[in-house]
C-alpha atoms as a PDB file:
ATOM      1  CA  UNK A   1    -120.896 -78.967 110.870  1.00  0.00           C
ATOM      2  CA  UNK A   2    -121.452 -82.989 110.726  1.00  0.00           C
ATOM      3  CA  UNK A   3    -123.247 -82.911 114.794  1.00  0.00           C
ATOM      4  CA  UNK A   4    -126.568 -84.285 112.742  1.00  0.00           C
ATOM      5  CA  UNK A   5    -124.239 -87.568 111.625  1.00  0.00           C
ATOM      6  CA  UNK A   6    -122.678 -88.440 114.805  1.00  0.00           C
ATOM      7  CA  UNK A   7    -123.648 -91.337 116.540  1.00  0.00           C
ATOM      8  CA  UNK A   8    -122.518 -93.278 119.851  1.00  0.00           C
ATOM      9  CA  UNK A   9    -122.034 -96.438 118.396  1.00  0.00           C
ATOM     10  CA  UNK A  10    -120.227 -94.760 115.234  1.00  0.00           C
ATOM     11  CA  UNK A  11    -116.163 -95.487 115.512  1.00  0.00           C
ATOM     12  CA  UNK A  12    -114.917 -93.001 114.008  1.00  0.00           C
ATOM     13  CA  UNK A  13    -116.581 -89.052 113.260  1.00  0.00           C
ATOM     14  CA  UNK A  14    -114.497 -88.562 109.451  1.00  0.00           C
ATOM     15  CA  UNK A  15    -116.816 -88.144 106.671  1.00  0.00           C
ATOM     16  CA  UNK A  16    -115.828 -88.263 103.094  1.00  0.00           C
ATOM     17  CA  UNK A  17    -118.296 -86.015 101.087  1.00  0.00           C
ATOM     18  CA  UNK A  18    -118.594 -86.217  97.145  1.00  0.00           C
ATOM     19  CA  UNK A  19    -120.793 -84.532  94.962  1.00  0.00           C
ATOM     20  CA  UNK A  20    -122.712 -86.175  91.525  1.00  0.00           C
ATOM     21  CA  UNK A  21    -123.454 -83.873  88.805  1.00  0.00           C
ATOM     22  CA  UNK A  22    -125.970 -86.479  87.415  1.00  0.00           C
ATOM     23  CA  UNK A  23    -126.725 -90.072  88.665  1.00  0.00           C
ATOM     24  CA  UNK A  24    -123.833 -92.786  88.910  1.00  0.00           C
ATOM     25  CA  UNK A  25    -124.233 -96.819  89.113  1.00  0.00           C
ATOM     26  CA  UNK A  26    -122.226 -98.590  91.555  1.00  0.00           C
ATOM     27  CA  UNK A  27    -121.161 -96.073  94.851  1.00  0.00           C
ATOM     28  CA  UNK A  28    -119.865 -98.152  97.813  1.00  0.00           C
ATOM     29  CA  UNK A  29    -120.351-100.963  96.068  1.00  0.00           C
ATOM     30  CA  UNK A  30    -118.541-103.943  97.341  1.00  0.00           C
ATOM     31  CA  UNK A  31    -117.860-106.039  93.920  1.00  0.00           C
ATOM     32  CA  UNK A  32    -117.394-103.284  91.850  1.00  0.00           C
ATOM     33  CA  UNK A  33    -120.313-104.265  89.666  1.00  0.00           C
ATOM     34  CA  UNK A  34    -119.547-108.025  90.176  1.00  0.00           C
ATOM     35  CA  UNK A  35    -115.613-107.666  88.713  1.00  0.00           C
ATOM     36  CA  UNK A  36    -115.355-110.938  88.535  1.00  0.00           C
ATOM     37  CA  UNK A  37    -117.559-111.154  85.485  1.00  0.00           C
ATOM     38  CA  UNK A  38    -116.121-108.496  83.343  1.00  0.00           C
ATOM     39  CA  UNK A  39    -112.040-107.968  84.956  1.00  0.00           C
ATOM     40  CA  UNK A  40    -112.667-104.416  85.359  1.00  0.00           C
ATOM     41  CA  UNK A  41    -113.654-103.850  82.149  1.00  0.00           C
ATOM     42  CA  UNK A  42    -116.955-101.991  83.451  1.00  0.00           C
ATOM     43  CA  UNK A  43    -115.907-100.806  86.746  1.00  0.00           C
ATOM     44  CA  UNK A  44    -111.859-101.191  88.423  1.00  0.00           C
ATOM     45  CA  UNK A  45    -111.733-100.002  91.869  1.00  0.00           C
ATOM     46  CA  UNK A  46    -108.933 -97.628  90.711  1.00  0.00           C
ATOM     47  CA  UNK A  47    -111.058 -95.924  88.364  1.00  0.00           C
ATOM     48  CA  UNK A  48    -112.195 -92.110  89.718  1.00  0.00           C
ATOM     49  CA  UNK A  49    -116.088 -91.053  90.824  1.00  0.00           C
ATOM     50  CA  UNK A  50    -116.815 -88.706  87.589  1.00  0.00           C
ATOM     51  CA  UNK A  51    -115.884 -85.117  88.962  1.00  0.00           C
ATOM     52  CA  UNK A  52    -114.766 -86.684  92.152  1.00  0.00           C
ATOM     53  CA  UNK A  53    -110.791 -86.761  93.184  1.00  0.00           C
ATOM     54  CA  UNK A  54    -111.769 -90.261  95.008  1.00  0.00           C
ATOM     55  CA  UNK A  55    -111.963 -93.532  93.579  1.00  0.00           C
ATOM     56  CA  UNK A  56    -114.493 -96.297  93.828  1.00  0.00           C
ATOM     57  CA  UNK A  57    -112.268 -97.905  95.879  1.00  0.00           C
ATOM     58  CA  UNK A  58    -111.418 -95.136  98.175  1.00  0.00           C
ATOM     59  CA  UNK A  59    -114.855 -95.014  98.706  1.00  0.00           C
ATOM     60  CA  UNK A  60    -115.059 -99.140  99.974  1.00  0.00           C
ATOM     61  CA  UNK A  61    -111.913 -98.254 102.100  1.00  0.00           C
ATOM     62  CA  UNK A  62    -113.146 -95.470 103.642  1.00  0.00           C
ATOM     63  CA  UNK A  63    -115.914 -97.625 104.854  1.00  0.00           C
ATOM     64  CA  UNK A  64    -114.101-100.776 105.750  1.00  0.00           C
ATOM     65  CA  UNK A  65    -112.176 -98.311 108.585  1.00  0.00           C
ATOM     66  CA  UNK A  66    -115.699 -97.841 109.867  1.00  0.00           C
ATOM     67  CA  UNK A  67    -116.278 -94.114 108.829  1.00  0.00           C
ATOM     68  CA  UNK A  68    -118.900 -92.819 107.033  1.00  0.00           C
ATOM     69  CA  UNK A  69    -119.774 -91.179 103.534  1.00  0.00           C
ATOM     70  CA  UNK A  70    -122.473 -88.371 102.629  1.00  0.00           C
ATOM     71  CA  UNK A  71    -123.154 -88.405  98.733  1.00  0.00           C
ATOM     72  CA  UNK A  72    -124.767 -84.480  97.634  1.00  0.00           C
ATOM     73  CA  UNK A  73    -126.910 -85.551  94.699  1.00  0.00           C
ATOM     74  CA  UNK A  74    -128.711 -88.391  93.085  1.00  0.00           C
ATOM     75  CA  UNK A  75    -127.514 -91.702  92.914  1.00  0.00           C
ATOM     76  CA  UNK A  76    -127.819 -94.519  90.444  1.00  0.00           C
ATOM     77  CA  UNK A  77    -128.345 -98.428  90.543  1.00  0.00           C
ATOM     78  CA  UNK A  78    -126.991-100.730  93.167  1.00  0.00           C
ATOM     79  CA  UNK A  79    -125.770 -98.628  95.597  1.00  0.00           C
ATOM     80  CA  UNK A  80    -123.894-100.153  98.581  1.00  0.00           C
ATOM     81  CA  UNK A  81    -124.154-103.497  96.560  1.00  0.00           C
ATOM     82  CA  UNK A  82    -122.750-106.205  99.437  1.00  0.00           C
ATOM     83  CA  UNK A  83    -122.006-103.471 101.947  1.00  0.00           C
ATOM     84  CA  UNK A  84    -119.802-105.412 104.820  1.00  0.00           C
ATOM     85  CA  UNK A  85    -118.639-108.473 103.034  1.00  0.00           C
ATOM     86  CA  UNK A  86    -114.988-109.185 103.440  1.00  0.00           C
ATOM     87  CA  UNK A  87    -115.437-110.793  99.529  1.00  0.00           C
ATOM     88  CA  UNK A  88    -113.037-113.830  98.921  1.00  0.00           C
ATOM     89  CA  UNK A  89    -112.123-112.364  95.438  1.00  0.00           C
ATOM     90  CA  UNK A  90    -110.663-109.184  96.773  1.00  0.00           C
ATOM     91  CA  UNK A  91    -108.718-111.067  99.209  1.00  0.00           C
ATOM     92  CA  UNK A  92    -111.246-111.350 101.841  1.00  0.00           C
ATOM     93  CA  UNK A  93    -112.457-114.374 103.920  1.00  0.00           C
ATOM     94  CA  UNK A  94    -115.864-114.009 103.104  1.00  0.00           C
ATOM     95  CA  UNK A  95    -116.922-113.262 106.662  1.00  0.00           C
ATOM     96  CA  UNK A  96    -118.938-110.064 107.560  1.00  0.00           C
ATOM     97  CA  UNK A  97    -117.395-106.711 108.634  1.00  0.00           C
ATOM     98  CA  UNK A  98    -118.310-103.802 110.470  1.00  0.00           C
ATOM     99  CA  UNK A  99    -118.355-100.630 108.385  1.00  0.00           C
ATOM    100  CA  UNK A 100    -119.855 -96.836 108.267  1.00  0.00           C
ATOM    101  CA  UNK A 101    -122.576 -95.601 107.013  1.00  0.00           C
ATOM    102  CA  UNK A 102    -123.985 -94.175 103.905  1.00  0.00           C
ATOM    103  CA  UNK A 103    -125.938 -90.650 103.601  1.00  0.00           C
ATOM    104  CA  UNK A 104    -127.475 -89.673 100.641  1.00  0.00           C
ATOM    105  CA  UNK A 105    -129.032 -86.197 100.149  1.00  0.00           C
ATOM    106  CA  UNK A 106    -130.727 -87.166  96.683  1.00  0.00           C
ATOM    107  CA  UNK A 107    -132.966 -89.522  95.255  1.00  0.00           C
ATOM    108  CA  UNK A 108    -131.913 -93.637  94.733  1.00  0.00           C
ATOM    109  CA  UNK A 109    -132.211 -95.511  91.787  1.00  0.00           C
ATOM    110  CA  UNK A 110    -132.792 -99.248  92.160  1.00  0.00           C
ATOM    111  CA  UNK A 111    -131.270-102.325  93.831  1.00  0.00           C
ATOM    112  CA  UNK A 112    -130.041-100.489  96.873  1.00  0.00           C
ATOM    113  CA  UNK A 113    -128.093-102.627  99.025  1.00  0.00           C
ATOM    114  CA  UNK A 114    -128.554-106.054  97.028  1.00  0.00           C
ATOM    115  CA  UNK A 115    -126.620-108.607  99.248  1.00  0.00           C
ATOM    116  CA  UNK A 116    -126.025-105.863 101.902  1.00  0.00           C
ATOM    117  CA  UNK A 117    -124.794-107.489 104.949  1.00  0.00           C
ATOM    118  CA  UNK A 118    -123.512-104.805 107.736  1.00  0.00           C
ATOM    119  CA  UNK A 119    -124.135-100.785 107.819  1.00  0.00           C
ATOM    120  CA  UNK A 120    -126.663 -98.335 108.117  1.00  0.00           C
ATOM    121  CA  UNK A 121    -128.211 -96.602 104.707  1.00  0.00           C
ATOM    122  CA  UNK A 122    -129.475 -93.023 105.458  1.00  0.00           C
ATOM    123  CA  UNK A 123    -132.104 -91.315 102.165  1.00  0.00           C
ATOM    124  CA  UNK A 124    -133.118 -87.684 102.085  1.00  0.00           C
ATOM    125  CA  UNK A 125    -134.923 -88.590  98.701  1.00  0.00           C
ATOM    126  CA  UNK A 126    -136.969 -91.441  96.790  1.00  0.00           C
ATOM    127  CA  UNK A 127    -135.750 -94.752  96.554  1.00  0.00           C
ATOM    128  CA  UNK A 128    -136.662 -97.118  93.199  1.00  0.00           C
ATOM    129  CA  UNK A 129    -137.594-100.600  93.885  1.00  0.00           C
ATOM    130  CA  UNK A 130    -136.636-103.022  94.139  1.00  0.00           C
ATOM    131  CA  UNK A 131    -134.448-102.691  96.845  1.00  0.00           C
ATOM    132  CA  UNK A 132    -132.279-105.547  98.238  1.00  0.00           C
ATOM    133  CA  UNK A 133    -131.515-106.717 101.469  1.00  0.00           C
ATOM    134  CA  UNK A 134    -132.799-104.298 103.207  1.00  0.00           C
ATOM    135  CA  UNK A 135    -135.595-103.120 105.436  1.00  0.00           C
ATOM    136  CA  UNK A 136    -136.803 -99.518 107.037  1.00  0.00           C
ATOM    137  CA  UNK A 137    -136.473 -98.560 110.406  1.00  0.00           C
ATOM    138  CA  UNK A 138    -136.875 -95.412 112.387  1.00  0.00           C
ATOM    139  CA  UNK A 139    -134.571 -92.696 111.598  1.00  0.00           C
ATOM    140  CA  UNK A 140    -132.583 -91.123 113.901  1.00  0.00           C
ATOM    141  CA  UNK A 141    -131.489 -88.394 111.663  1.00  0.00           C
ATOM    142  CA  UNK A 142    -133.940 -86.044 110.821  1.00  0.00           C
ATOM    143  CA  UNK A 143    -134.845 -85.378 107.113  1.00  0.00           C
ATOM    144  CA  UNK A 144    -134.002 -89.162 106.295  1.00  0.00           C
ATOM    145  CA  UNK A 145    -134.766 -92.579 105.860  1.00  0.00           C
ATOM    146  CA  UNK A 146    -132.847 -95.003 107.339  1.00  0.00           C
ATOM    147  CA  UNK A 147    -132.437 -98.816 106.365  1.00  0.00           C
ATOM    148  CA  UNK A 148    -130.715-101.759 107.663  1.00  0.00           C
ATOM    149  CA  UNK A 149    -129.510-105.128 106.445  1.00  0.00           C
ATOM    150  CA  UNK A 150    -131.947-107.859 107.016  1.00  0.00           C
ATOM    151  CA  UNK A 151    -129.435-110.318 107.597  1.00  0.00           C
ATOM    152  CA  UNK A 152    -127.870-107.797 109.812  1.00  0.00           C
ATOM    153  CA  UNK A 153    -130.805-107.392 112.019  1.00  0.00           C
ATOM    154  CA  UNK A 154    -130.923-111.373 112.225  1.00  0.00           C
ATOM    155  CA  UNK A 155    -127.815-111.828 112.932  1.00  0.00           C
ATOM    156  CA  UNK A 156    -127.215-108.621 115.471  1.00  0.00           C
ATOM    157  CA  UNK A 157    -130.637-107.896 116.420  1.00  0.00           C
ATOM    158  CA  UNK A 158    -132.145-104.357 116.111  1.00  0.00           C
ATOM    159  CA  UNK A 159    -129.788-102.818 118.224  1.00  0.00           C
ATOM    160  CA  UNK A 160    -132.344 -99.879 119.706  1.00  0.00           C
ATOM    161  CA  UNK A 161    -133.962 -99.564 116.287  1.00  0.00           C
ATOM    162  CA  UNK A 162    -138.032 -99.402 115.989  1.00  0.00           C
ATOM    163  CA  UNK A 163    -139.396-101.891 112.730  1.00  0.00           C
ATOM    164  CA  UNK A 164    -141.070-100.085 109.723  1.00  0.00           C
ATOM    165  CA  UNK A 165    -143.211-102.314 107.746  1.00  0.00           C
ATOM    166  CA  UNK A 166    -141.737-105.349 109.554  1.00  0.00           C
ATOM    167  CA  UNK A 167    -141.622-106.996 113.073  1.00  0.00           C
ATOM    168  CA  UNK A 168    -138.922-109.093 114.590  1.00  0.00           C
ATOM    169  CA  UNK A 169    -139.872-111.382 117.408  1.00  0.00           C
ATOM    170  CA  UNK A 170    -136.928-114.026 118.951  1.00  0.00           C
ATOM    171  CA  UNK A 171    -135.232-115.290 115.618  1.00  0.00           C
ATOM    172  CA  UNK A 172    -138.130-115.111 113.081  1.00  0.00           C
ATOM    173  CA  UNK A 173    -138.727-111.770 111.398  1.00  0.00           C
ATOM    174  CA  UNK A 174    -142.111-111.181 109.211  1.00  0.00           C
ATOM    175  CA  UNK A 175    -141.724-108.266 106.418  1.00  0.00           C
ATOM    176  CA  UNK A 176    -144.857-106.262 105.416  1.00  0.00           C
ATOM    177  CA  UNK A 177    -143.557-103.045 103.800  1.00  0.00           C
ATOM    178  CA  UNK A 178    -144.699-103.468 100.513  1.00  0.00           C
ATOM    179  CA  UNK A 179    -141.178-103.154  98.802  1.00  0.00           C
ATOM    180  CA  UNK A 180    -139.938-105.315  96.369  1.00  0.00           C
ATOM    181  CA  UNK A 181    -136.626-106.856  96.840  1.00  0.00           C
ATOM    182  CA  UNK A 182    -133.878-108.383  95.220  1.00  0.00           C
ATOM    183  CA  UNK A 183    -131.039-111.043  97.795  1.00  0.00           C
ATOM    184  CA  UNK A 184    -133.507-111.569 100.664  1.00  0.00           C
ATOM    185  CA  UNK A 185    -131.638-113.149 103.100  1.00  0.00           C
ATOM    186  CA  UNK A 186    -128.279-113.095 101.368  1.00  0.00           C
ATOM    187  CA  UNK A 187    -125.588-115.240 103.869  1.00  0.00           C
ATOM    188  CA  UNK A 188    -127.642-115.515 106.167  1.00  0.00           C
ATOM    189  CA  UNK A 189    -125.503-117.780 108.698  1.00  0.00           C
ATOM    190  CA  UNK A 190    -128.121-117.873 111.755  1.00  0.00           C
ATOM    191  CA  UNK A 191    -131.347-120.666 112.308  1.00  0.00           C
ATOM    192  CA  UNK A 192    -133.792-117.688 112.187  1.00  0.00           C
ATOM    193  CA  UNK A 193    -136.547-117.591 109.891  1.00  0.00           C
ATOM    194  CA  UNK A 194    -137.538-114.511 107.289  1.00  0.00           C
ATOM    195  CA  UNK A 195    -140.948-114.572 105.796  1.00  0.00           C
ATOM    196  CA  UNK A 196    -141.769-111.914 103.571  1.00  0.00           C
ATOM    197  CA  UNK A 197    -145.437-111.458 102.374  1.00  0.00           C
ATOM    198  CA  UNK A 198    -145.888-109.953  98.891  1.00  0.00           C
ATOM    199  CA  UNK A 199    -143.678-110.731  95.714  1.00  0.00           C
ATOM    200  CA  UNK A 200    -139.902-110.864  95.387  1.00  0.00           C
ATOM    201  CA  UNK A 201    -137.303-110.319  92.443  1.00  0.00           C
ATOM    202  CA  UNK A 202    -133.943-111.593  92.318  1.00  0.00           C
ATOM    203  CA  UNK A 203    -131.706-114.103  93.974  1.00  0.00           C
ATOM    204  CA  UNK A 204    -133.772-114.784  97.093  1.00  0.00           C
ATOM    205  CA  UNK A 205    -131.492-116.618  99.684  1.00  0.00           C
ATOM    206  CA  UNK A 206    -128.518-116.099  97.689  1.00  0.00           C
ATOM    207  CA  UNK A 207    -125.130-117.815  99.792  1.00  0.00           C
ATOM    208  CA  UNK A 208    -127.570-118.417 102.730  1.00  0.00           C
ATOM    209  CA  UNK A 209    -125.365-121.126 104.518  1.00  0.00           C
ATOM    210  CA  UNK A 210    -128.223-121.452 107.499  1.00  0.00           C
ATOM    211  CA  UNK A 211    -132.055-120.333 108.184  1.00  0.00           C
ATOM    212  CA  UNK A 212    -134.471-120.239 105.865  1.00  0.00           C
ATOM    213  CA  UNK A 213    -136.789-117.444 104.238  1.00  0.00           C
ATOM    214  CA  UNK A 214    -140.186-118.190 103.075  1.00  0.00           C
ATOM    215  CA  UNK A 215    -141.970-115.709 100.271  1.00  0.00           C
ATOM    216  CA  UNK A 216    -145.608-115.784 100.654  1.00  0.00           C
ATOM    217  CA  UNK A 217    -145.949-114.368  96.446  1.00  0.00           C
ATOM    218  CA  UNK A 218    -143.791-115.223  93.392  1.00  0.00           C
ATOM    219  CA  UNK A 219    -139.915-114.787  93.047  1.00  0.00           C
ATOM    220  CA  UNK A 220    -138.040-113.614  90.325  1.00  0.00           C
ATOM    221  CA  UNK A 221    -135.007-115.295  88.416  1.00  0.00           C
ATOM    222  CA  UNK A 222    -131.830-117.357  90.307  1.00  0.00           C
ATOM    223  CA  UNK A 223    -133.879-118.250  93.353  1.00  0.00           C
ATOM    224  CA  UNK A 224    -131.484-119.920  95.959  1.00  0.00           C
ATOM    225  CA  UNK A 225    -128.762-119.117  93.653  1.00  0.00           C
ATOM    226  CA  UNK A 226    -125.242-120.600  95.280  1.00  0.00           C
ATOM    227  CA  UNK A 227    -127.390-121.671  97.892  1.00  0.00           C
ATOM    228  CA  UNK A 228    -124.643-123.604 100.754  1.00  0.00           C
ATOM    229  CA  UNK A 229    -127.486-124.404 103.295  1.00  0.00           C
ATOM    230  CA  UNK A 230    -130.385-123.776 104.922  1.00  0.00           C
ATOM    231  CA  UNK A 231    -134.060-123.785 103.074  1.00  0.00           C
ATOM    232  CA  UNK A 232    -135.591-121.185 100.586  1.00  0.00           C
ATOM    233  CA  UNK A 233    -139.455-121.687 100.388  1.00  0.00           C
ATOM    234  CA  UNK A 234    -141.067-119.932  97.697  1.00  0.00           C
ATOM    235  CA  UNK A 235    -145.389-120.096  98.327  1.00  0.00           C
ATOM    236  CA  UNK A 236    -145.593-119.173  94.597  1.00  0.00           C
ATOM    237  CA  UNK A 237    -143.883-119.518  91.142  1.00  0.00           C
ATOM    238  CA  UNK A 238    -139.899-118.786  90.319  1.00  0.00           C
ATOM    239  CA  UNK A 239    -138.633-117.399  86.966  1.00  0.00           C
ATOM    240  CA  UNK A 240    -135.789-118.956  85.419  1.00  0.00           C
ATOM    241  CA  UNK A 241    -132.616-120.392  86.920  1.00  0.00           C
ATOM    242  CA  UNK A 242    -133.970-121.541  89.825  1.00  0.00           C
ATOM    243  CA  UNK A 243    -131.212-122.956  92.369  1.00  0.00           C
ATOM    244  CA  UNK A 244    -128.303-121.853  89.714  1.00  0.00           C
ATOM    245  CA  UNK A 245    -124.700-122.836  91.254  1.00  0.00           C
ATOM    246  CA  UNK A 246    -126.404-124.003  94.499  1.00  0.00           C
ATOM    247  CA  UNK A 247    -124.540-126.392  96.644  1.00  0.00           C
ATOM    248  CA  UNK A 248    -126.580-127.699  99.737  1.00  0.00           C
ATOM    249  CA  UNK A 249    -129.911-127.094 101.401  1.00  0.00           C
ATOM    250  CA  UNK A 250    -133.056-127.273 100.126  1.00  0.00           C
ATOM    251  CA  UNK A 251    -135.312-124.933  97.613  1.00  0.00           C
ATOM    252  CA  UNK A 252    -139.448-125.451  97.710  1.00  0.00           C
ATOM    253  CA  UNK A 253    -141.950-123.670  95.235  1.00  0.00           C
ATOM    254  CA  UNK A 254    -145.144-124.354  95.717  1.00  0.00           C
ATOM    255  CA  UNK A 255    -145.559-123.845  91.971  1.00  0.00           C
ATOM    256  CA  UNK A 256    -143.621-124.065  88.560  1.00  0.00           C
ATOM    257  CA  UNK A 257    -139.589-123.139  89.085  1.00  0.00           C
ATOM    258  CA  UNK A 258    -139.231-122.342  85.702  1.00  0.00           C
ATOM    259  CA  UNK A 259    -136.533-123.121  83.067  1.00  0.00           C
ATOM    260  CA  UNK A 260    -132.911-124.033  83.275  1.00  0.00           C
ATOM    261  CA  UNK A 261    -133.379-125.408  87.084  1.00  0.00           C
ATOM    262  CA  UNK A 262    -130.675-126.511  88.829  1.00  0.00           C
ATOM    263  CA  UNK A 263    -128.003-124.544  86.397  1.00  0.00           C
ATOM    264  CA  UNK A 264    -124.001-126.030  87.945  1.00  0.00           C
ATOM    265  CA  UNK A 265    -125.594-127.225  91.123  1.00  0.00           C
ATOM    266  CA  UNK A 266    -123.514-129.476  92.911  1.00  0.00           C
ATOM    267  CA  UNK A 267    -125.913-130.677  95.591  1.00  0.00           C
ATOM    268  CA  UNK A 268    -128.847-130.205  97.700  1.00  0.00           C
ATOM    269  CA  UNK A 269    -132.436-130.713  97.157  1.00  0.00           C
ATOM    270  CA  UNK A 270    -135.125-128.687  94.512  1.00  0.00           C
ATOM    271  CA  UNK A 271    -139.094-129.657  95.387  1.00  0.00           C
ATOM    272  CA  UNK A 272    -141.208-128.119  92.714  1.00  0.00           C
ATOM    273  CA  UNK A 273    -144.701-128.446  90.888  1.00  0.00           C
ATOM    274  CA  UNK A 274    -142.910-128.142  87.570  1.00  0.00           C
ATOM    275  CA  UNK A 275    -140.046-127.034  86.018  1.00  0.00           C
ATOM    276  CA  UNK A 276    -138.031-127.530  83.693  1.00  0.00           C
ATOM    277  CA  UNK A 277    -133.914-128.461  84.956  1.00  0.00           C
ATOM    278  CA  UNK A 278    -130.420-128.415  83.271  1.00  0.00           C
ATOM    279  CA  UNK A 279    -129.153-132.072  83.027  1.00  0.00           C
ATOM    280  CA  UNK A 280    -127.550-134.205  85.222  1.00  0.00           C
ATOM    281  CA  UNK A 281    -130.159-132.814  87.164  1.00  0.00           C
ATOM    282  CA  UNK A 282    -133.294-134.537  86.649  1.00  0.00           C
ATOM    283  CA  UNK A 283    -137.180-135.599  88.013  1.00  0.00           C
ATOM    284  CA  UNK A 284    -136.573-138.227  90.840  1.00  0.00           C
ATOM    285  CA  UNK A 285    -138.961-140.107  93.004  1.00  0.00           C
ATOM    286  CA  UNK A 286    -140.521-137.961  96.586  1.00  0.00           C
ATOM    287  CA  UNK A 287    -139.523-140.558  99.449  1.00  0.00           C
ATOM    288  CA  UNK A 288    -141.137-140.100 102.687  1.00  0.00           C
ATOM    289  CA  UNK A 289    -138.957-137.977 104.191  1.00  0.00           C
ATOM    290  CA  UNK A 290    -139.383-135.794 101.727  1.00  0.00           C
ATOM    291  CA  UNK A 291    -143.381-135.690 102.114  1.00  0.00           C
ATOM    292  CA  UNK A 292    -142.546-134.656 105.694  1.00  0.00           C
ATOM    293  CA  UNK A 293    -140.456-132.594 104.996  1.00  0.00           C
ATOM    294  CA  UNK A 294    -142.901-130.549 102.530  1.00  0.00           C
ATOM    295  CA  UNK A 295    -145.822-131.031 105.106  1.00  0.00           C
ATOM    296  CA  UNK A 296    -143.922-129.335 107.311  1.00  0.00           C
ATOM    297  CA  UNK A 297    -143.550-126.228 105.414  1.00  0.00           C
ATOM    298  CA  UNK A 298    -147.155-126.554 105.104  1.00  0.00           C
ATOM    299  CA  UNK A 299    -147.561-128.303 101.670  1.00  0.00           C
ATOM    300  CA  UNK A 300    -149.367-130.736 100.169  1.00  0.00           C
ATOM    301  CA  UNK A 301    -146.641-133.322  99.031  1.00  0.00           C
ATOM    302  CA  UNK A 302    -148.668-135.024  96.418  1.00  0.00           C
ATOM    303  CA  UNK A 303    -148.536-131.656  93.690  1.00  0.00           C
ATOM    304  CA  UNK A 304    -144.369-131.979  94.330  1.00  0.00           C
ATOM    305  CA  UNK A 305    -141.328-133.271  92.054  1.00  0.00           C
ATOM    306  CA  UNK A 306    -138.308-133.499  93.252  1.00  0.00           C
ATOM    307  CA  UNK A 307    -135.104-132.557  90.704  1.00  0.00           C
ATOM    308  CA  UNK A 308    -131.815-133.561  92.052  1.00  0.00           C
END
């Protein structure tokens, strides 16, 4: 019954199957809506998938043993939401894991696979933008779409997979697909460059400890947010919160980074137009290096600030 989901590289052939009576926010989602905000006050992993005997947690499980899930209907927002991150807060050591897959036979609401670092997405249906960290490759299942992590595909290559809307050559990987994304990059832990032409939403670069990812368009709000290395280059304007928690590396717009800059950051570097940062953070002088440094990226030094 399942020959259409089997796959060489898959580890294991057991599917779990559950079926949505009307859209629901937060399936295979690693935080469990980010639980560490709210204490399980909007989602607990205990808590059952309406009309479903399984739990949002079985459902993270079930993947974490590498098998797969099909979902029969439409599904809401954030779907596999940091799909193969061992998370620190669930006990975890942070590091990336290998899991199964995801099939949906409906449509997709929005911010699908924000912060997605491991797995394979399959969509019979539409998807809503923006996405997350994820790009479209070839299917190999018919009737579906198929997407990948884009810090997967950095980290692991393509593994046999053909590019849609992007191209990958050595460790620098140029997106053209048109999508709007949320977490480009997110942990990326590999010197390979992302460059992404066309507009961005939220947390570009997010936990990227290495690399860099340039957006050739404007970015949306918490740009670089916990940021723990490498450089985020934004050829363009940021909304607010612009390098919020961020602890090393360096953050570039080539434009106006908005309000509340530099929210908690503990270190690293901010080179802006403008903008507007969140005390002890505050304007300081471009040195030489730094002019370099923004001339390298293709700048002209002389419109920059530098908030640290």
């Amino acid at each position: 019954m399942f020959e259409i989901f089997k796959k060489k590289s898959e580890p294991s052939e057991d599917i779990l199957e559950i079926d949505l009576e009307e859209p629901v926010d937060c399936i295979c989602d690693f935080t469990f809506n980010f639980h560490w905000q709210h204490k399980g006050e909007k989602l607990d992993p205990s808590w059952k998938v309406p009309n479903n005997e399984v739990s949002f947690g079985d459902l993270v499980e079930h993947l974490k043993q590498g098998n797969n899930i099909k979902i029969h209907g439409d599904v809401g927002h954030r779907l596999c939401s940091s799909m193969g991150t061992d998370l620190v807060y669930f006990g975890g050591n942070g590091s990336d894991l290998n899991v199964g897959d995801v099939y949906v036979d409906g449509n997709v609401d929005s911010r699908m696979g924000i912060s997605m670092t491991r797995g394979r997405i399959y969509i019979k249906g539409t998807i809503k933008e923006p996405v997350g960290n994820v790009v479209q490759v070839k299917s190999d299942v018919k009737g579906y779409k198929k997407f990948r992590s884009i810090t997967d595909i950095m980290s692991n290559g393509l593994e046999n997979d053909s590019p849609l809307g992007f191209q990958v050559n050595g460790n620098q990987m140029i997106i053209d697909d048109g999508m709007v994304k949320d977490t480009v990059g997110a942990r990326l832990d590999v010197d390979g460059k992302i460059t992404i032409n066309g507009n961005v939403d939220l947390s570009t670069g997010i936990l990227m400890r290495k690399g860099s990812v340039r957006v050739n368009g404007d970015a949306g709000k918490n740009t670089g947010a916990l940021l723990n290395g490498g450089t985020v280059i934004i050829n363009g304007t940021t909304d607010d919160f612009t390098g919020i928690d961020m602890m090393h590396g360096n953050i570039a717009v080539n434009g106006n980074a908005g309000k509340f800059m530099a929210a908690n950051k503990k270190d690293g570097n901010i080179f802006a137009h403008s903008g507007n940062p969140i005390p002890p953070t505050t304007e300081k002088s471009v040195t030489n290096s730094d002019q370099q440094f923004l001339i390298g990226l293709g700048f002209n030094p002389r419109k920059f600030k530098k908030f640290n």
